[in-house]
Protein backbone atom coordinates (compact mmCIF):
# COMPACT_ATOMS: atom_id res chain seq x y z
CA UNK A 1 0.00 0.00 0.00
CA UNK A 2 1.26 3.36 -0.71
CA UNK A 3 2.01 5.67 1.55
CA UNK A 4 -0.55 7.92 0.68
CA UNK A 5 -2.99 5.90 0.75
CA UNK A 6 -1.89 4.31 3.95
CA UNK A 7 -1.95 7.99 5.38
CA UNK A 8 -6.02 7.89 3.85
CA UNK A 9 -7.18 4.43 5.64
CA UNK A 10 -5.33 5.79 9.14
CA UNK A 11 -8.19 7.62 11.56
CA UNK A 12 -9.45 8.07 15.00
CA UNK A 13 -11.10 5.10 16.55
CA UNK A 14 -13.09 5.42 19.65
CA UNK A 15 -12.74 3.41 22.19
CA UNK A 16 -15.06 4.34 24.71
CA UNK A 17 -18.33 6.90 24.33
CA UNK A 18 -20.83 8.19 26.72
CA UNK A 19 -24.01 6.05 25.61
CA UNK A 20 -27.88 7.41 27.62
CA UNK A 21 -29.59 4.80 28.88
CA UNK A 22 -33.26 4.34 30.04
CA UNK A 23 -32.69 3.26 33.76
CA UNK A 24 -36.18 3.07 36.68
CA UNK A 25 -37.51 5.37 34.26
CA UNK A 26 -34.37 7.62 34.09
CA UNK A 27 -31.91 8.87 32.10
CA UNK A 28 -28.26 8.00 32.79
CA UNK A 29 -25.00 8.11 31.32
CA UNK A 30 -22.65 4.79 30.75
CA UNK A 31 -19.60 5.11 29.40
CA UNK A 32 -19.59 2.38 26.60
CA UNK A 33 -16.53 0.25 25.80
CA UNK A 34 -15.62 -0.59 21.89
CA UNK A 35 -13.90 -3.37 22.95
CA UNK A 36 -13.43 -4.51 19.07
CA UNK A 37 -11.22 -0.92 18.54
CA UNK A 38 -9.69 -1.03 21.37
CA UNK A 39 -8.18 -4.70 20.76
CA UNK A 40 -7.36 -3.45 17.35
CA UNK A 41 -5.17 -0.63 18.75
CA UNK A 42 -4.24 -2.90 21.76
CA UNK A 43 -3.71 -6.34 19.68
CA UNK A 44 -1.97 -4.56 16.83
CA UNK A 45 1.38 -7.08 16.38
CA UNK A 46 3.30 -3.57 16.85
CA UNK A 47 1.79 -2.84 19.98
CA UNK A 48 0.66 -5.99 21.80
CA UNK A 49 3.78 -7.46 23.37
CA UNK A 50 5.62 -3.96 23.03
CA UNK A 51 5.57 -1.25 25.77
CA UNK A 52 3.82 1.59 25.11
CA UNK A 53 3.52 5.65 25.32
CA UNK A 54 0.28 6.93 25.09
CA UNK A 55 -0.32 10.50 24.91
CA UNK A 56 -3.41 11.81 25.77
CA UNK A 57 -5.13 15.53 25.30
CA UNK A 58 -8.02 16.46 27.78
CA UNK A 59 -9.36 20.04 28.52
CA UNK A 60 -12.30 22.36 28.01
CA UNK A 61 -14.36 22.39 24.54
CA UNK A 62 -12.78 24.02 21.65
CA UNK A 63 -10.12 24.97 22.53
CA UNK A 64 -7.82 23.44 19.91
CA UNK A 65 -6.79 19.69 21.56
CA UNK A 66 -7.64 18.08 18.22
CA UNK A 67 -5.94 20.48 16.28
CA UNK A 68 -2.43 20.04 18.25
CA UNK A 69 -2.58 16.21 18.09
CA UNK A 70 -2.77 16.60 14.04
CA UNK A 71 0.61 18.29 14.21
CA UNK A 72 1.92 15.19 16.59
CA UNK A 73 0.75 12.87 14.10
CA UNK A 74 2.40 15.10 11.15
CA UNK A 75 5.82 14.53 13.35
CA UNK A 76 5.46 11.30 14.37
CA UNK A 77 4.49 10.25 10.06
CA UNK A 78 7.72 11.74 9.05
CA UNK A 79 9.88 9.54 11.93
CA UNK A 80 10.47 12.97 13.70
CA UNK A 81 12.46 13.72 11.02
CA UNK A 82 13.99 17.66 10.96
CA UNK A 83 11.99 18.85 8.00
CA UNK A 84 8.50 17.58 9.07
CA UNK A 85 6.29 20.60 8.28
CA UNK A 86 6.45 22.03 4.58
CA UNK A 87 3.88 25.14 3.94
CA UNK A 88 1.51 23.80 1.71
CA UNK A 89 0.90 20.51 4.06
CA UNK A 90 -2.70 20.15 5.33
CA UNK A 91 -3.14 19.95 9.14
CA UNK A 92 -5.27 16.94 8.81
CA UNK A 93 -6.13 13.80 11.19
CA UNK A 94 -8.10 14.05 14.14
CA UNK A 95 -11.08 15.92 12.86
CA UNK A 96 -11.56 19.53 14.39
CA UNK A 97 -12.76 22.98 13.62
CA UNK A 98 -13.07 26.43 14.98
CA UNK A 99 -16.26 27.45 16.26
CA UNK A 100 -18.84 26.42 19.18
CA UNK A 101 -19.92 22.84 17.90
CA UNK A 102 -18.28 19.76 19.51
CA UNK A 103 -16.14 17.86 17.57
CA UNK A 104 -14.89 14.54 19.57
CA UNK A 105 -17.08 12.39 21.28
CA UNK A 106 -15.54 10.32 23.58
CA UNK A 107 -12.42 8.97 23.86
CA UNK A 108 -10.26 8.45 20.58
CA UNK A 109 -6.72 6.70 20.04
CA UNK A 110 -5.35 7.39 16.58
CA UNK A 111 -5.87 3.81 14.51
CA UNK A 112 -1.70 3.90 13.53
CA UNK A 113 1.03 3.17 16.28
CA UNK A 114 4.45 4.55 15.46
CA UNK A 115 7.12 2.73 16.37
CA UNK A 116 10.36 4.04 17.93
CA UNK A 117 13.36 2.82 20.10
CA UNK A 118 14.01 4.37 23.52
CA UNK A 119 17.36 5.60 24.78
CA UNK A 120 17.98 1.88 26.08
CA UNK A 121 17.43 0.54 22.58
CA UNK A 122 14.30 -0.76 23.67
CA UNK A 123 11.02 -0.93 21.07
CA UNK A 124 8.24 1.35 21.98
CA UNK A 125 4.68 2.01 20.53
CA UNK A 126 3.38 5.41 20.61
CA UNK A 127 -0.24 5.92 20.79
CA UNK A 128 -1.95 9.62 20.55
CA UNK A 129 -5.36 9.60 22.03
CA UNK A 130 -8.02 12.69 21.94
CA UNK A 131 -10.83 12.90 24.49
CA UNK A 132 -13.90 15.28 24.53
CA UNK A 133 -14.25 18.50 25.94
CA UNK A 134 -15.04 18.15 29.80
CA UNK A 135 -16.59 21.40 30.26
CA UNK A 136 -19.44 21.32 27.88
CA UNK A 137 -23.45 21.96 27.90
CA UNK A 138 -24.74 18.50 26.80
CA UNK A 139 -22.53 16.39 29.36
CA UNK A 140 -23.04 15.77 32.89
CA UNK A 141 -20.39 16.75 35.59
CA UNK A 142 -19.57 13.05 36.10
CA UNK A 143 -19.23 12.74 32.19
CA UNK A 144 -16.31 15.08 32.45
CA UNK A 145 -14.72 13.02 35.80
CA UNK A 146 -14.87 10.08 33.79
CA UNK A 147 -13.79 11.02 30.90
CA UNK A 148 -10.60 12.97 32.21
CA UNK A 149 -9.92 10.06 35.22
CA UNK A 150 -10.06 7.53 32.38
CA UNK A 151 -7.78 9.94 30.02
CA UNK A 152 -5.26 10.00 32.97
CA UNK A 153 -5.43 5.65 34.06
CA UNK A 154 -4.75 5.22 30.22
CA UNK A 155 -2.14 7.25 29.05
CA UNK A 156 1.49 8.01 30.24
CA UNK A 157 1.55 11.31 29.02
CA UNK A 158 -1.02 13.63 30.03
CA UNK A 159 -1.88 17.30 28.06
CA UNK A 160 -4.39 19.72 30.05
CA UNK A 161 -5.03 21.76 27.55
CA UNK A 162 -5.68 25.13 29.27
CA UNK A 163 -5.95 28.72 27.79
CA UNK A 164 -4.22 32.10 28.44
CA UNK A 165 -2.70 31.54 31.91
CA UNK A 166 -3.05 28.80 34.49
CA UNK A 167 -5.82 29.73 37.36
CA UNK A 168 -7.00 28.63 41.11
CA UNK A 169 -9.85 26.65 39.33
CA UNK A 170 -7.76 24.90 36.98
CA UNK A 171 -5.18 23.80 40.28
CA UNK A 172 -8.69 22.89 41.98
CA UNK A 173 -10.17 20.75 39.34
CA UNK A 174 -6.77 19.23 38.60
CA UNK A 175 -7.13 18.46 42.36
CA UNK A 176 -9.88 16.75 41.96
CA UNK A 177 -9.17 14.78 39.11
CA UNK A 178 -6.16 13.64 40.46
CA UNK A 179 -7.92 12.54 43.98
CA UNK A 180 -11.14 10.84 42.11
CA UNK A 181 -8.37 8.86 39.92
CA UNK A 182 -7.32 7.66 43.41
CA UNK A 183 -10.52 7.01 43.81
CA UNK A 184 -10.92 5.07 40.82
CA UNK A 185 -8.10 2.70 41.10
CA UNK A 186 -8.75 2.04 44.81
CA UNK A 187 -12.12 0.30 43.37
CA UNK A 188 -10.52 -1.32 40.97
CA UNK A 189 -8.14 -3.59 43.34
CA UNK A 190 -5.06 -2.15 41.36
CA UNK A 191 -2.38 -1.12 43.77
CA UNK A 192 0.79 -0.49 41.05
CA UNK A 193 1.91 2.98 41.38
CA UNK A 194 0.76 4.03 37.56
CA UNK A 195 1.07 8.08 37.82
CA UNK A 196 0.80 9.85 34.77
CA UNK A 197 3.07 12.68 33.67
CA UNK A 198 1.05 15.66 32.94
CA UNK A 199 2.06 18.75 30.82
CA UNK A 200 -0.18 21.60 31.85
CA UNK A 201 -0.11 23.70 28.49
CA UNK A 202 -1.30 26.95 28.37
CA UNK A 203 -3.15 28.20 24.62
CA UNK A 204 -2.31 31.94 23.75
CA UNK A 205 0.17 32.54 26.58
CA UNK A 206 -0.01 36.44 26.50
CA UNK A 207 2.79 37.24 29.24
CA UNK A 208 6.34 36.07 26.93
CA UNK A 209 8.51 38.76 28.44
CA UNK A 210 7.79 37.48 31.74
CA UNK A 211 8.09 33.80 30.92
CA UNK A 212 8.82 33.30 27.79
CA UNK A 213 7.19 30.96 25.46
CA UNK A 214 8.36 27.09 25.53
CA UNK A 215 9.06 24.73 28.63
CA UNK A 216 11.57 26.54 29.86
CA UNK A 217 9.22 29.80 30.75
CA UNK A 218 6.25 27.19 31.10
CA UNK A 219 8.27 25.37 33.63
CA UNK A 220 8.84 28.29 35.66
CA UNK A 221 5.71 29.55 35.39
CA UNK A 222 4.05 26.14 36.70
CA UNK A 223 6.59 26.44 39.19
CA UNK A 224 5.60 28.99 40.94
CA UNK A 225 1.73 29.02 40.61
CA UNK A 226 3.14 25.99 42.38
CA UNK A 227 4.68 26.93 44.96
CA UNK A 228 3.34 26.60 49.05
CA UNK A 229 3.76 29.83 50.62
CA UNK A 230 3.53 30.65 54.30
CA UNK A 231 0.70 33.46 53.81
CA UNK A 232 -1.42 31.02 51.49
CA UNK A 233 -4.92 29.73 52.66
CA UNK A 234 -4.64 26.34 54.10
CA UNK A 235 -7.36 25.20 51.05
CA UNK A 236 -4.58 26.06 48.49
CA UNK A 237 -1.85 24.49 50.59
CA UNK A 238 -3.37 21.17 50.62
CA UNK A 239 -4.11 21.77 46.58
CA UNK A 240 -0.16 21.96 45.93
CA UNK A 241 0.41 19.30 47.95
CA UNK A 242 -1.94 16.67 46.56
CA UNK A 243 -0.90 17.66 42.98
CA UNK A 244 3.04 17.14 43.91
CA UNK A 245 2.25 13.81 45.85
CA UNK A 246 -0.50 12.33 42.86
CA UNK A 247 1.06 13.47 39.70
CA UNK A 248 4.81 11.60 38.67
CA UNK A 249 6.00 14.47 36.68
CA UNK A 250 3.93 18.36 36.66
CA UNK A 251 5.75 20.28 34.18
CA UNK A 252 4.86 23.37 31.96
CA UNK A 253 4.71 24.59 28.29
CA UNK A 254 3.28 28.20 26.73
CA UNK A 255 2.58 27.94 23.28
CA UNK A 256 1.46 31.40 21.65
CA UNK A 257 -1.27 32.19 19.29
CA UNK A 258 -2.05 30.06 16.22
CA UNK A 259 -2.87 32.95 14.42
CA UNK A 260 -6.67 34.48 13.29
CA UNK A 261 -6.91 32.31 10.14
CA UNK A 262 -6.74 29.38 12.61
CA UNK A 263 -8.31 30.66 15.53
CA UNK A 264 -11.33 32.48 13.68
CA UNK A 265 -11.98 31.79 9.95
CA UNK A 266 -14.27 28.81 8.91
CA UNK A 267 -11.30 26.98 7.32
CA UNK A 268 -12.10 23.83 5.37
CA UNK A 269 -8.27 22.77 4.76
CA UNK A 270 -5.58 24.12 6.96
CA UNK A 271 -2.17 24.51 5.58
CA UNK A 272 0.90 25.07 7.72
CA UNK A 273 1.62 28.65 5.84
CA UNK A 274 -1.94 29.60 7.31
CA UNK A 275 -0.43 29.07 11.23
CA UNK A 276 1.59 31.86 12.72
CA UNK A 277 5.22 31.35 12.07
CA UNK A 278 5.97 31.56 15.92
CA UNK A 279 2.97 29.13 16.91
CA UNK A 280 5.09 26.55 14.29
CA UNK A 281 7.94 27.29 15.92
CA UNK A 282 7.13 26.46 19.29
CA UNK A 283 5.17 23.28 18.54
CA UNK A 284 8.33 21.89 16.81
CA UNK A 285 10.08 22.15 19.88
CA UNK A 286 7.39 20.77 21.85
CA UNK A 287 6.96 17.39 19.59
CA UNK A 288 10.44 17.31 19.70
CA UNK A 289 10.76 17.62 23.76
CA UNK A 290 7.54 14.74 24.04
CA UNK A 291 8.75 12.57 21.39
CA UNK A 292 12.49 12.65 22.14
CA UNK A 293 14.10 9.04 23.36
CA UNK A 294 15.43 10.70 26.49
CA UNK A 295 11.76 12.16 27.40
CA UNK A 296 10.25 8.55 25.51
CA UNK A 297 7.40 8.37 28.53
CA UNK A 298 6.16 4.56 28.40
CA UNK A 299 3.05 3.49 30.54
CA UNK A 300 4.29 2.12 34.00
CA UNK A 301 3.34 0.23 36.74
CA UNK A 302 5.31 0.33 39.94
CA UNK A 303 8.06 0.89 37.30
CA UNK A 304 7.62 -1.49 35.15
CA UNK A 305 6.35 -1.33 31.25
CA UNK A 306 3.23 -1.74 30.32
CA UNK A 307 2.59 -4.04 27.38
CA UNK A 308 -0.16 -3.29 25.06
CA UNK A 309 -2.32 -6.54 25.39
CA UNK A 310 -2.31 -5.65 29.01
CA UNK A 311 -3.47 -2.21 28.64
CA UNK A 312 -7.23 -4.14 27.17
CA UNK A 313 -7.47 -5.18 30.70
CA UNK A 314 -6.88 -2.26 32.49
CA UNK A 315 -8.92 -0.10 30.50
CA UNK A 316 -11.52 -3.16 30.40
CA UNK A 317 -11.23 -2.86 34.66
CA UNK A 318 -11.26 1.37 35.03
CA UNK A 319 -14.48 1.98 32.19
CA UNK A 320 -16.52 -1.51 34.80
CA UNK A 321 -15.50 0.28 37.83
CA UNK A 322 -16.76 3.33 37.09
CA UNK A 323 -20.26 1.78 35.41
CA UNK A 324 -21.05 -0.46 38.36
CA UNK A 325 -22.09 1.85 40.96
CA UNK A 326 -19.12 0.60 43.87
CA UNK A 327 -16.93 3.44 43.04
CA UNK A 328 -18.13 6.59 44.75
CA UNK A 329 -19.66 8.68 41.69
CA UNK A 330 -18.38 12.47 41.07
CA UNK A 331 -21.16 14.08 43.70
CA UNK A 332 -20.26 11.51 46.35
CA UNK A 333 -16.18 12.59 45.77
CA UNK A 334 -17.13 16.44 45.67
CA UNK A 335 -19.07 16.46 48.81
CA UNK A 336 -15.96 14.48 50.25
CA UNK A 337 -13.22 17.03 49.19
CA UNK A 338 -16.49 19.87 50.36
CA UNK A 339 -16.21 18.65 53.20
CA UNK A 340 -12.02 18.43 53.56
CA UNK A 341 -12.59 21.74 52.33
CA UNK A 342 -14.92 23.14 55.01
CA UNK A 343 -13.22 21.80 57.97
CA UNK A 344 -10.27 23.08 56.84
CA UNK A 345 -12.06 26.93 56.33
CA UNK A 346 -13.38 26.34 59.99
CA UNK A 347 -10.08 25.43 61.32
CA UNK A 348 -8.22 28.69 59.67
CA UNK A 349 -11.41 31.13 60.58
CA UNK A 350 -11.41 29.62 64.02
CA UNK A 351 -7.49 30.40 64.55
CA UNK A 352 -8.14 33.87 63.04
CA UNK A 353 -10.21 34.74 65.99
CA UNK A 354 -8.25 33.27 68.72
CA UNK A 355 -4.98 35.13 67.79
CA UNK A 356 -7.18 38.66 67.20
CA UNK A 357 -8.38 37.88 70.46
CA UNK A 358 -4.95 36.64 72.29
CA UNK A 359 -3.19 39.76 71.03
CA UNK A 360 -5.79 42.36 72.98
CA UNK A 361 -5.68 40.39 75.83
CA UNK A 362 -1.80 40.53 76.10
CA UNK A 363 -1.86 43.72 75.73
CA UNK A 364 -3.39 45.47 78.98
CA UNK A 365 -5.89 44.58 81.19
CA UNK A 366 -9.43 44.34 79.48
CA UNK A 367 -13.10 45.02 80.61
CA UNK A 368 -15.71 42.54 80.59
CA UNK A 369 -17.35 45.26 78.25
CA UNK A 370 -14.41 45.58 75.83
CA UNK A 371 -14.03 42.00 75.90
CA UNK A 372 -17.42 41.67 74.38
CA UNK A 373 -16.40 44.26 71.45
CA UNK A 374 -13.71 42.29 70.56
CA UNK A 375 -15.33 39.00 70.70
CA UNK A 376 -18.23 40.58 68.10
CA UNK A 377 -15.51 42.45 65.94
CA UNK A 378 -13.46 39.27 65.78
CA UNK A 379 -16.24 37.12 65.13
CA UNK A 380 -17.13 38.51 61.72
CA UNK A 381 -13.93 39.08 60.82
CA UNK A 382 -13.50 35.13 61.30
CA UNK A 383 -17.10 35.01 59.12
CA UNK A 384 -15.49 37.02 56.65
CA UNK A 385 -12.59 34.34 56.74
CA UNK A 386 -14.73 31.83 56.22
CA UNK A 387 -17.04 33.50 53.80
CA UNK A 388 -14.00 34.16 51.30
CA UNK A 389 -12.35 30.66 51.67
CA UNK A 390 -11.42 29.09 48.54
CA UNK A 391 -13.59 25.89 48.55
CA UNK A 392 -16.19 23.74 46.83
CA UNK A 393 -19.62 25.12 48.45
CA UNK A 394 -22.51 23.20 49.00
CA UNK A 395 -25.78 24.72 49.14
CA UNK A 396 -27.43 23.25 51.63
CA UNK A 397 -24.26 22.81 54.59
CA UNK A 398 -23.28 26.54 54.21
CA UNK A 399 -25.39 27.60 57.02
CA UNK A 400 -24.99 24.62 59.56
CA UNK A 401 -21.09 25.30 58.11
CA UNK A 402 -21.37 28.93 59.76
CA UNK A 403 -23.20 27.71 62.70
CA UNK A 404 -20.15 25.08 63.78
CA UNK A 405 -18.19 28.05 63.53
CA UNK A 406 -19.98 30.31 65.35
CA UNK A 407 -20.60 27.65 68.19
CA UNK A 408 -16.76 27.59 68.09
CA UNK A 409 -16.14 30.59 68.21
CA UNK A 410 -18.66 30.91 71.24
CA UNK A 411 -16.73 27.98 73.47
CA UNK A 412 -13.65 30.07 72.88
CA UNK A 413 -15.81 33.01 74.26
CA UNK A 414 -16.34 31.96 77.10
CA UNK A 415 -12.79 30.49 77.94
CA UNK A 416 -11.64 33.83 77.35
CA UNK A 417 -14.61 35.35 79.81
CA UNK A 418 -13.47 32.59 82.35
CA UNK A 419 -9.53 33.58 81.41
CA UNK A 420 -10.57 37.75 81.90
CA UNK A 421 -12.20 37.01 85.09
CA UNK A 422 -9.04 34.75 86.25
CA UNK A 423 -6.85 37.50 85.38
CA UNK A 424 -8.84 40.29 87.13
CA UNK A 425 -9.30 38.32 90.76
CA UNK A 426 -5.29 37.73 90.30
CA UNK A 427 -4.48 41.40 89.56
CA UNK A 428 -6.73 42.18 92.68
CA UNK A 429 -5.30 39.93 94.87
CA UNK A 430 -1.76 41.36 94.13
CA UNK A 431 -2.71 44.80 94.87
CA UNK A 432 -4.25 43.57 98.49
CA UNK A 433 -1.15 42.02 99.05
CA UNK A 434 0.86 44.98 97.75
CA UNK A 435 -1.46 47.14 100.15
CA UNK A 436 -0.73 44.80 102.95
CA UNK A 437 2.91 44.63 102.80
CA UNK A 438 3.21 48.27 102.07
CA UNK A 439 1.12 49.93 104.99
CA UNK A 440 -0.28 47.65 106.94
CA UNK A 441 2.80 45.33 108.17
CA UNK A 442 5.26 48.50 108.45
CA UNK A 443 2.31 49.86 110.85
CA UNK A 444 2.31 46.58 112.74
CA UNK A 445 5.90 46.52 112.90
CA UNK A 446 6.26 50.55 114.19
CA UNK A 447 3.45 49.82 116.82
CA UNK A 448 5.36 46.56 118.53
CA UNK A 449 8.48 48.46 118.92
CA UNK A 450 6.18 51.11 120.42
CA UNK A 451 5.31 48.82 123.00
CA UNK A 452 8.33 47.15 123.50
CA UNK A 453 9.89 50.09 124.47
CA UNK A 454 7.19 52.00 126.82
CA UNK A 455 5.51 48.57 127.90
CA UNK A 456 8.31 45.85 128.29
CA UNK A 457 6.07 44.11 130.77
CA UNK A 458 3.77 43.28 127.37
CA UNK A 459 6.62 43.17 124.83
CA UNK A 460 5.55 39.13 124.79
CA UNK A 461 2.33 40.51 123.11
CA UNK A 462 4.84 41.18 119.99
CA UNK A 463 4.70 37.86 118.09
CA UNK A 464 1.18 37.98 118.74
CA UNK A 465 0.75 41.07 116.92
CA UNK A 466 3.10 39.66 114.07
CA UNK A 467 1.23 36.66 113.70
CA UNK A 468 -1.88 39.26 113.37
CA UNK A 469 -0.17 40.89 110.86
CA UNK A 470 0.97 37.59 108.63
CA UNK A 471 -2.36 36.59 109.13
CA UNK A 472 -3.76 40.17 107.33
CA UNK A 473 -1.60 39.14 104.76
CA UNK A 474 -2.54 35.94 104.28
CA UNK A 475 -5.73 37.17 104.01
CA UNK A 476 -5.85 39.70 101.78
């Protein structure tokens, strides 16, 4: 077969699809397994006894993932050879558009592996695989966990496609994806360590002469959105730290641009002259970083390779788990991480108002009146705390949410009332005794030597009137 024509027969087959099904008189979502392309891909002599590298794209609806694996699929046709990309190619493969319609359905793996050799010498099938948008109108919230969680179990290299610069909802949902593929696994009595590497790639970086386009600025970039700082909200604390301990390898890449024939006009055949030169330029450099045998990514489990004819299984495994109700579904894994989330807005509100408080009281000695001002000034402000913590909010726990709070907040109330009043009775008690051994025992002491010396017949009387005086002091 000619090459050409073996280019023409090559195209996206899905493996798995989100099917509606009538269910106790309702309508839910399955995923649905094509388990005859999947063993194709899977089976294929090239890939079934071969380790493998699968690449995967997930993101938000059109916003060019289909588009970018065309231009893998371009490199990866020539055998990543230097001049790949001539001007009057077409960008052609995975099928995609501009515009508001969705495209892929699914999850797709490109029908033709490409075979390479690692840095050890070692035979490795490369697989490119396209998912659908997990942020659109027609799915369901769980659509997009499962589409994403089952993008991540599959492949070994993982794209989040993301656009213009990388925000606290894109770390959250990241978050979440990587906990509910936790999740996932955990039901699916697989224990291998199987973390996926995942590039977060940012569309139409507009910021180059701060980091400059590439992985180099994209590295620092991710970097430093990434980094746990002392002044940060506990919420995105914990958010840095699940993503460093769930993901294998978190790096960065800012592609500019594509240019407004690509981004904009209804074309029906792209050609590389209609991209913007420095868009080409920086995608070169990316295939080459992905595809390079140093970077060659294969799919792992507790460190070992991954053979095609054992990936059918796995996916087989994940796409059951996630149909058969024993997995907690998406709602069941938000209101867990709600929950994390609340406690943890509680537990920074709560220590809000305890230091406000502990610094007035160290200050001087406070009123049983001011003490009440503070405790109502402090009190919202710990409100406010809680009000603007970054979390997942459920509807219908926000106000018991605010009412553990403010019982909280009470209980420390009245620790500090008990702690005020402690105070005061102890401040009192030193002045009596400050009283006492400034007047009163001088006095007592004057008036025996009084009487020693004009009464010596009574100067026994002396430790009598000491004893009084000890026992003033004593008192008081």
């Amino acid at each position: 077969m000619a090459l050409s024509d073996q280019q023409n027969h090559d195209q996206p087959l899905k493996i798995i699809e989100i099917a509606e099904e009538e269910k106790d008189g309702k309508t839910v979502h399955e995923l649905k397994l094509n388990e005859e392309n999947l063993k194709k891909i899977m089976l294929h002599p090239d890939v079934a006894n071969n380790a493998v590298m699968i690449v995967a794209i997930a993101g938000a609806l059109r916003k060019g993932k289909s588009f970018l694996l065309d231009f893998f699929i371009k490199y990866l046709e020539a055998q990543m050879s230097a001049n790949w990309l001539g001007d009057d190619d077409e960008i052609k493969g995975f099928q995609w558009r501009n515009g508001t319609a969705i495209v892929t359905y699914g999850i797709q793996i490109w029908s033709k592996p490409f075979i390479f050799e690692n840095k050890d010498g070692k035979k490795v099938a490369v697989l490119l695989m396209d998912t659908q948008g997990i942020f659109d109108c027609r799915s369901t919230k769980q659509d997009g966990a499962n589409i994403f969680t089952l993008s991540c179990l599959i492949s070994s290299v993982q794209i989040y496609n993301l656009m213009h610069q990388l925000q606290a909802d894109d770390l959250e949902n990241l978050e979440f994806f990587t906990e509910f593929v936790k999740t996932v696994k955990r039901c699916s009595d697989i224990t291998a360590d199987g973390r996926s590497r995942i590039m977060l790639l940012i569309r139409d970086w507009g910021c180059p002469e701060e980091f400059s386009y590439g992985d180099e600025g994209g590295s620092r970039y991710v970097d430093m959105q990434l980094e746990i700082e002392e002044n940060q909200p506990e919420q995105q604390k914990k958010i840095r730290r699940t993503l460093k301990e769930g993901v294998l390898d978190l790096t960065g890449y800012l592609l500019p641009y594509p240019g407004k024939a690509v981004a904009t006009e209804k074309l029906y055949r792209c050609l590389v002259k209609d991209v913007d030169k420095d868009f080409l330029h920086f995608v070169k450099i990316l295939v080459s970083n992905i595809f390079s045998k140093k970077n060659m990514a294969t799919k792992q489990m507790n460190g070992a390779d991954v053979r095609g004819k054992e990936m059918v299984d796995y996916i087989e495994k994940f796409v059951s788990v996630l149909n058969d109700g024993k997995c907690p579904s998406l709602e069941t894994t938000v209101e867990v991480i709600a929950e994390k989330g609340r406690q943890l807005g509680i537990t920074e509100a709560l220590a809000l108002y305890n230091s406000q408080m502990q610094q007035c009281l160290d200050k001087s000695e406070v009123s049983m009146k001011k003490l009440e001002e503070y405790h109502q000034k402090f009190k919202k402000h710990a409100f406010d705390s809680m009000e603007k913590y970054p979390r997942i909010i459920v509807a219908e726990h926000e106000v018991e949410c605010f009412i553990n709070l403010g019982n909280k907040i009470d209980d420390a109330y009245k620790s500090y009332q008990s702690q005020t009043t402690e105070a005061k009775e102890k401040i009192r008690k030193e002045k009596r005794i400050e009283f006492v051994k400034t007047y009163i025992v001088p006095i007592s002491i004057a008036g025996s030597a009084i009487i020693f010396n004009y009464f010596p017949v009574i100067a026994c009387t002396t430790a009598t009137i000491g004893v009084f005086s000890w026992g003033i002091s004593k008192y008081f």
